[in-house]
N, C-alpha and C. Protein backbone atom coordinates (compact mmCIF):
# COMPACT_ATOMS: atom_id res chain seq x y z
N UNK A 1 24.32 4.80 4.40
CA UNK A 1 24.47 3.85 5.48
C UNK A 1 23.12 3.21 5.76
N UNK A 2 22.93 1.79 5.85
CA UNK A 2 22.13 1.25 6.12
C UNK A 2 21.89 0.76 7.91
N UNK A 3 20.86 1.62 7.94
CA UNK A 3 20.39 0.59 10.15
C UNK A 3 19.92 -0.56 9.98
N UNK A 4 20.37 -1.55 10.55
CA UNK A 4 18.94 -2.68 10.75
C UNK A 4 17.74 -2.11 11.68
N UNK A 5 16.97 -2.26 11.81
CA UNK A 5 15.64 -1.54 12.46
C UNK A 5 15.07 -2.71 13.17
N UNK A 6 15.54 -4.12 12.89
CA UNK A 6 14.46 -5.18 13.36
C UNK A 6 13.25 -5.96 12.68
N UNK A 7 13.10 -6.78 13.17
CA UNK A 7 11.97 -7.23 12.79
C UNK A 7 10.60 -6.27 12.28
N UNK A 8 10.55 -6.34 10.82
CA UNK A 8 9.14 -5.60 10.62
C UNK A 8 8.66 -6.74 9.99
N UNK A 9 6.66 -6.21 9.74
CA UNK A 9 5.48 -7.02 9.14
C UNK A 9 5.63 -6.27 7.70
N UNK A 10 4.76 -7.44 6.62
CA UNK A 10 4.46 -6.62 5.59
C UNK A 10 2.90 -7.10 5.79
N UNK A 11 1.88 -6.48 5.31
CA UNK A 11 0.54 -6.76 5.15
C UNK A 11 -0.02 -6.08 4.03
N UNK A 12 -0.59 -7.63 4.17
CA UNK A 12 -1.19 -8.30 2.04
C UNK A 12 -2.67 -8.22 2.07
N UNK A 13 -3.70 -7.63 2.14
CA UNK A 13 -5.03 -7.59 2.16
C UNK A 13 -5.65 -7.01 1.03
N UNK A 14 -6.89 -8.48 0.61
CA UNK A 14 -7.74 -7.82 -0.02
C UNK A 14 -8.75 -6.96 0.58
N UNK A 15 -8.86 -5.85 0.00
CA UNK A 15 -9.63 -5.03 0.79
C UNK A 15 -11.43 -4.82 0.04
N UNK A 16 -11.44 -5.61 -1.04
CA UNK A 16 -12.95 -5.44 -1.60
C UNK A 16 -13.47 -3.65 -1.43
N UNK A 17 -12.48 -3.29 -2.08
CA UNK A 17 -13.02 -1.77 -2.16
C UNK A 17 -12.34 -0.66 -0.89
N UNK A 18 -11.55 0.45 -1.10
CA UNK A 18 -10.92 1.15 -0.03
C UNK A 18 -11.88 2.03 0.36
N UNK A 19 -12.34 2.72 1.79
CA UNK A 19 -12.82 3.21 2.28
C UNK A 19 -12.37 3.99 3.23
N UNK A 20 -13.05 5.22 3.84
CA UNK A 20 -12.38 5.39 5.07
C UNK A 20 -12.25 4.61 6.52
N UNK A 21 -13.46 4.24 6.08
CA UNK A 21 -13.61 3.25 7.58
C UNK A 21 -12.76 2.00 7.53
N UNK A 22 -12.47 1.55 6.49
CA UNK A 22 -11.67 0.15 5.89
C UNK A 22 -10.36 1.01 6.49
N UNK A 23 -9.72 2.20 6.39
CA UNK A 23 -8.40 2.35 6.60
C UNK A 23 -8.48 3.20 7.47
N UNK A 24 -8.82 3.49 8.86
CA UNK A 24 -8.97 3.49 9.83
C UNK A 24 -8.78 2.61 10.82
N UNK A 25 -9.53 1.34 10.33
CA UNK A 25 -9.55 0.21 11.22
C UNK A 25 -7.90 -0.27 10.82
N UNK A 26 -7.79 -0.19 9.12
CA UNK A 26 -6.00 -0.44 9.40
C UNK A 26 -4.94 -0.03 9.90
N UNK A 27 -5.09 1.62 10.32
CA UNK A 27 -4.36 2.23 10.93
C UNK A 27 -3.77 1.61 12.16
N UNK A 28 -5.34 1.43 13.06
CA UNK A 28 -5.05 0.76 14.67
C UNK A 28 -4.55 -0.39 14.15
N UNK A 29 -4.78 -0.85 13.06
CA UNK A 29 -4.08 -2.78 13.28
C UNK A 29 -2.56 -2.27 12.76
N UNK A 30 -2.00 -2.32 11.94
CA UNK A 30 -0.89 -1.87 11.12
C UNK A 30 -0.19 -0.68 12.40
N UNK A 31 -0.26 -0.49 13.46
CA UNK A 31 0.11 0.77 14.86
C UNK A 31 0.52 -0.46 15.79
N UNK A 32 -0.64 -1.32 15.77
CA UNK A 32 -0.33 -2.69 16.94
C UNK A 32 0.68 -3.21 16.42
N UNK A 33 1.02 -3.83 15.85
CA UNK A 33 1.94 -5.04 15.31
C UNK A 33 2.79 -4.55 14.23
N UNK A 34 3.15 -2.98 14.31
CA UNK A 34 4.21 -2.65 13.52
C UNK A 34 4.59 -2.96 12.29
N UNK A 35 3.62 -2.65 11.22
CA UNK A 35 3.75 -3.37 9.97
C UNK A 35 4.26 -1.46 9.49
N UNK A 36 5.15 -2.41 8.18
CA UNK A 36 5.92 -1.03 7.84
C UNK A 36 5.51 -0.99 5.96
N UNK A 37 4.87 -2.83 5.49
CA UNK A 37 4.35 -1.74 3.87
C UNK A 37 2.96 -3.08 4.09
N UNK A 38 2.66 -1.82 3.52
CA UNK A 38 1.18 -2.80 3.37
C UNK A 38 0.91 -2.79 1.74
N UNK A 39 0.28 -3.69 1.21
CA UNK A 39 -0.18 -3.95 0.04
C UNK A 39 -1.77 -4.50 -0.22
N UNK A 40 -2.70 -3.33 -0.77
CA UNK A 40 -3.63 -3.75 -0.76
C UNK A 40 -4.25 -3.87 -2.33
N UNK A 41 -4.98 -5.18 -2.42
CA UNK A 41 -5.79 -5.38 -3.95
C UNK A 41 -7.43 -5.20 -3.89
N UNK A 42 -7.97 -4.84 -5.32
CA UNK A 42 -9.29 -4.98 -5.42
C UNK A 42 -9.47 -3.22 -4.47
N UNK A 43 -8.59 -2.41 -4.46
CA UNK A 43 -9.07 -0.65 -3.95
C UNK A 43 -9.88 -0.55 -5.18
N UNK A 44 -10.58 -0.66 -6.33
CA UNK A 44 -11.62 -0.54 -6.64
C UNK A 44 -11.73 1.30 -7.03
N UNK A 45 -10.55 1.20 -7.74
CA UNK A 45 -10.64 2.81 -7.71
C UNK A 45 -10.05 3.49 -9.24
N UNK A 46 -10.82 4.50 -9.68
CA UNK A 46 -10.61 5.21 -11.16
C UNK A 46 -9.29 5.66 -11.29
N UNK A 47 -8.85 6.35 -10.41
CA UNK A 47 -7.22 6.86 -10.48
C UNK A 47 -7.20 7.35 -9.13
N UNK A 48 -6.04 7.70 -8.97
CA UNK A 48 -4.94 8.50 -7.78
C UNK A 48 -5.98 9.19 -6.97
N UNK A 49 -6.74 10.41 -7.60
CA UNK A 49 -7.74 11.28 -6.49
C UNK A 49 -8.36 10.47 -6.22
N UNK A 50 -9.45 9.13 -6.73
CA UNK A 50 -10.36 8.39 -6.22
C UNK A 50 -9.45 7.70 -5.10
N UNK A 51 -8.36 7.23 -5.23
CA UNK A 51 -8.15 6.95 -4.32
C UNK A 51 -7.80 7.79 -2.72
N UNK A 52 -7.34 8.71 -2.99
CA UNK A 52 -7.19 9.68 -2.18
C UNK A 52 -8.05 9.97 -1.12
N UNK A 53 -9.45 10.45 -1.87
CA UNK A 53 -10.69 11.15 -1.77
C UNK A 53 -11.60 9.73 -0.87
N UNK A 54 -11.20 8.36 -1.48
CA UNK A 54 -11.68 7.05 -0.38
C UNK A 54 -11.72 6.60 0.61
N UNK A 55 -9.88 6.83 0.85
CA UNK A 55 -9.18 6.35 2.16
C UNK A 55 -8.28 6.87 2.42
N UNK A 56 -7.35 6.90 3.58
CA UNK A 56 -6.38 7.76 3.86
C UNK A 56 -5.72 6.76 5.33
N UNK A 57 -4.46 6.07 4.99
CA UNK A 57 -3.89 5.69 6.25
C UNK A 57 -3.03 6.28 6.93
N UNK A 58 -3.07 6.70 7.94
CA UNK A 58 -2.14 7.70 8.73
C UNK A 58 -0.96 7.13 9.07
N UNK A 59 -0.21 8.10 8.76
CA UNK A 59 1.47 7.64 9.18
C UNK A 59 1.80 6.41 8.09
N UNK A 60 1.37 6.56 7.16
CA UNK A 60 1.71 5.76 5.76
C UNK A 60 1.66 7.01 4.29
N UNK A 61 2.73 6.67 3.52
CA UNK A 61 2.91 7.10 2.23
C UNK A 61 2.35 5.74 1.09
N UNK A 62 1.71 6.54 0.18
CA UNK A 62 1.27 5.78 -0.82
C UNK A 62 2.49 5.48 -1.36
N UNK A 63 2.94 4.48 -2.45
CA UNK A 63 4.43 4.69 -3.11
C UNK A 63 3.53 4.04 -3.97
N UNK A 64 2.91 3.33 -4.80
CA UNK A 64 2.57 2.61 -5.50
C UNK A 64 0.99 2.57 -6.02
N UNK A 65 0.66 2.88 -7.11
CA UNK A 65 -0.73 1.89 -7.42
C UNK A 65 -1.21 1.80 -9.20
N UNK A 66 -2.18 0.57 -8.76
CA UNK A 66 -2.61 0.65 -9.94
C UNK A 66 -4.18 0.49 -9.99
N UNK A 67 -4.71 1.65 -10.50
CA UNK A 67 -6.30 1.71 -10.69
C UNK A 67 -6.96 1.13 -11.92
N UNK A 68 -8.13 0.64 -11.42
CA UNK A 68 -9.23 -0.09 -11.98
C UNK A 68 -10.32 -0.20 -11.34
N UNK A 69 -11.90 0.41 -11.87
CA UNK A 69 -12.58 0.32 -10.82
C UNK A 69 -13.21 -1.33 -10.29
N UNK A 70 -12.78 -2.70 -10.85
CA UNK A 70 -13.36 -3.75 -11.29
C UNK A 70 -12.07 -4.11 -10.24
N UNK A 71 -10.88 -3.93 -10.74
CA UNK A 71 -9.68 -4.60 -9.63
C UNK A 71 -8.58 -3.60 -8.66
N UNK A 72 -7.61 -3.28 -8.99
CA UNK A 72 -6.65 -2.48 -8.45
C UNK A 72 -5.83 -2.42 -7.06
N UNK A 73 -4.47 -2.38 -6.87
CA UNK A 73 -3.53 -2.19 -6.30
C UNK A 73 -3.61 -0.75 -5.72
N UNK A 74 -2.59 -1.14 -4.41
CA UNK A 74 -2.29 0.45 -4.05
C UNK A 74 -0.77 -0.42 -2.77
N UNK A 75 0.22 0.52 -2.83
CA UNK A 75 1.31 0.11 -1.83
C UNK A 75 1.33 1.19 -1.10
N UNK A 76 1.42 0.85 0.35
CA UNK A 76 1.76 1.90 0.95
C UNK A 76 2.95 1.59 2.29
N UNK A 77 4.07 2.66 2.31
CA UNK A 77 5.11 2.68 3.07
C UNK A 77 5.25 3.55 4.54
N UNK A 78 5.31 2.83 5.72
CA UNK A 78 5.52 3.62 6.76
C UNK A 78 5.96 5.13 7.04
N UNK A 79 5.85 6.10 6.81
CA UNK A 79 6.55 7.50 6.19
C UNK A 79 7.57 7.35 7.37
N UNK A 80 8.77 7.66 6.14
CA UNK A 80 10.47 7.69 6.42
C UNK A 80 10.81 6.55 7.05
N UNK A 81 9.80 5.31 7.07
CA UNK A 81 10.34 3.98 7.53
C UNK A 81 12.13 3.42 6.52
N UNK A 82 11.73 3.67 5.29
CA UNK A 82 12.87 3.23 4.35
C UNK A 82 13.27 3.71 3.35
N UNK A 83 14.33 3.56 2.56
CA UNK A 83 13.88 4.43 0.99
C UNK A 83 13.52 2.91 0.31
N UNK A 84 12.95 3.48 -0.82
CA UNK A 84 12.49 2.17 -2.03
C UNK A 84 12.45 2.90 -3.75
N UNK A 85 12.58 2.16 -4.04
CA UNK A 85 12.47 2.44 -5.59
C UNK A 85 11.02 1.55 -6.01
N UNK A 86 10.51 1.75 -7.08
CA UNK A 86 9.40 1.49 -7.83
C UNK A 86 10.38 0.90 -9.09
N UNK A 87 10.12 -0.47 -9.11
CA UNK A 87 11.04 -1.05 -9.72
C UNK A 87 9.74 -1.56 -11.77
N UNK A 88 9.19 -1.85 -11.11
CA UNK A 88 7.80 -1.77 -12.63
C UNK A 88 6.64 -1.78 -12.22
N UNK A 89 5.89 -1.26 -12.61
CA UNK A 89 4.18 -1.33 -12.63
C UNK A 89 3.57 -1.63 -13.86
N UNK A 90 2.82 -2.77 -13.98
CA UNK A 90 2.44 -3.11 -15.41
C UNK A 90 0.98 -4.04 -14.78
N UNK A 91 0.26 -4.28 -16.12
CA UNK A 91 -1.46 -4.96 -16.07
C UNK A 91 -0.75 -6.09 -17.46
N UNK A 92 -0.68 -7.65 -16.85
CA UNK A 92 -0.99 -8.44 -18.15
C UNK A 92 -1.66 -9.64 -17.57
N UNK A 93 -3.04 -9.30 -18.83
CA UNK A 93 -3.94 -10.36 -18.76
C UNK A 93 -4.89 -9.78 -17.55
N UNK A 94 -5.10 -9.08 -16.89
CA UNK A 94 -5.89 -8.63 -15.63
C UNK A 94 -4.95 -9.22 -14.48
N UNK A 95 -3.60 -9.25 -14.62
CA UNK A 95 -2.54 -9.32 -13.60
C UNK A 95 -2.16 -8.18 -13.17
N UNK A 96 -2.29 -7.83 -11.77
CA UNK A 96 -1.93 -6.80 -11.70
C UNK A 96 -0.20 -6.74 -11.31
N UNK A 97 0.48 -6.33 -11.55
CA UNK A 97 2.25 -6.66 -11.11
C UNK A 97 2.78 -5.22 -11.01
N UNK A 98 3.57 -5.56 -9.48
CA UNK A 98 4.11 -3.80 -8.87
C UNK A 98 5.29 -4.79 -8.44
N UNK A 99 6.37 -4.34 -8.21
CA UNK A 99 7.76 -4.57 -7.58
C UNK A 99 8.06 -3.41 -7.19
N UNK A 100 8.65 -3.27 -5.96
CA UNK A 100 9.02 -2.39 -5.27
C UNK A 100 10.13 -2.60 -4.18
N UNK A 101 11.55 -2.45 -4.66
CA UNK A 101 13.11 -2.70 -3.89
C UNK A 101 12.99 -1.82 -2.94
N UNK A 102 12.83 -2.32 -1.32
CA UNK A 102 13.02 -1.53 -0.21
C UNK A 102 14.34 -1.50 0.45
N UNK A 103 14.72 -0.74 1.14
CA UNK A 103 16.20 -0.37 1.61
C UNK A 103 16.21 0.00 2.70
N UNK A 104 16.03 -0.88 4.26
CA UNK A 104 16.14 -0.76 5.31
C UNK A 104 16.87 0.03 6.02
């Protein structure tokens, strides 16, 4: 069974490198104005622990990324906001491309 829940945000930021202090400050913004996936480029990170070990947004699940320390993706979902599937993750040409089907 699907709820409608309402109006949610998505937020698209380049973040020039993930940090803790960088996702901290997103926490309080992404808490104000109820954003439920955020998508950030350029996390600047070797794999999964680097990212981990960088930043950490509270009351968000990672569902998605793709590392590079030069570019890189990372998705993250409101925890138990929705279910979603990870529909492809692929690099062409230094494109980074994630799809991700959410289910309100």
């Amino acid at each position: 069974m699907n709820v409608y829940i309402g109006p949610q945000l998505i937020l698209q930021l380049n973040i020039e490198g993930i940090s803790q202090a960088k996702c901290d400050y997103l926490t309080r913004l992404v808490n104000d104005f109820n954003v439920y996936l955020i998508l950030l480029q350029e996390t600047h990170t070797k794999d999964e622990d680097d990212l981990y070990r960088r930043g950490f947004i509270h009351g968000f699940e990672l569902i998605s990324a793709i590392h590079d320390k030069r570019y890189g993706t990372a998705i993250y979902i409101k925890s138990l906001q929705a279910e979603y599937e990870i529909l492809f993750e692929e690099v062409v040409n230094d494109i980074f491309l994630s799809a991700v089907l959410v289910a309100g």
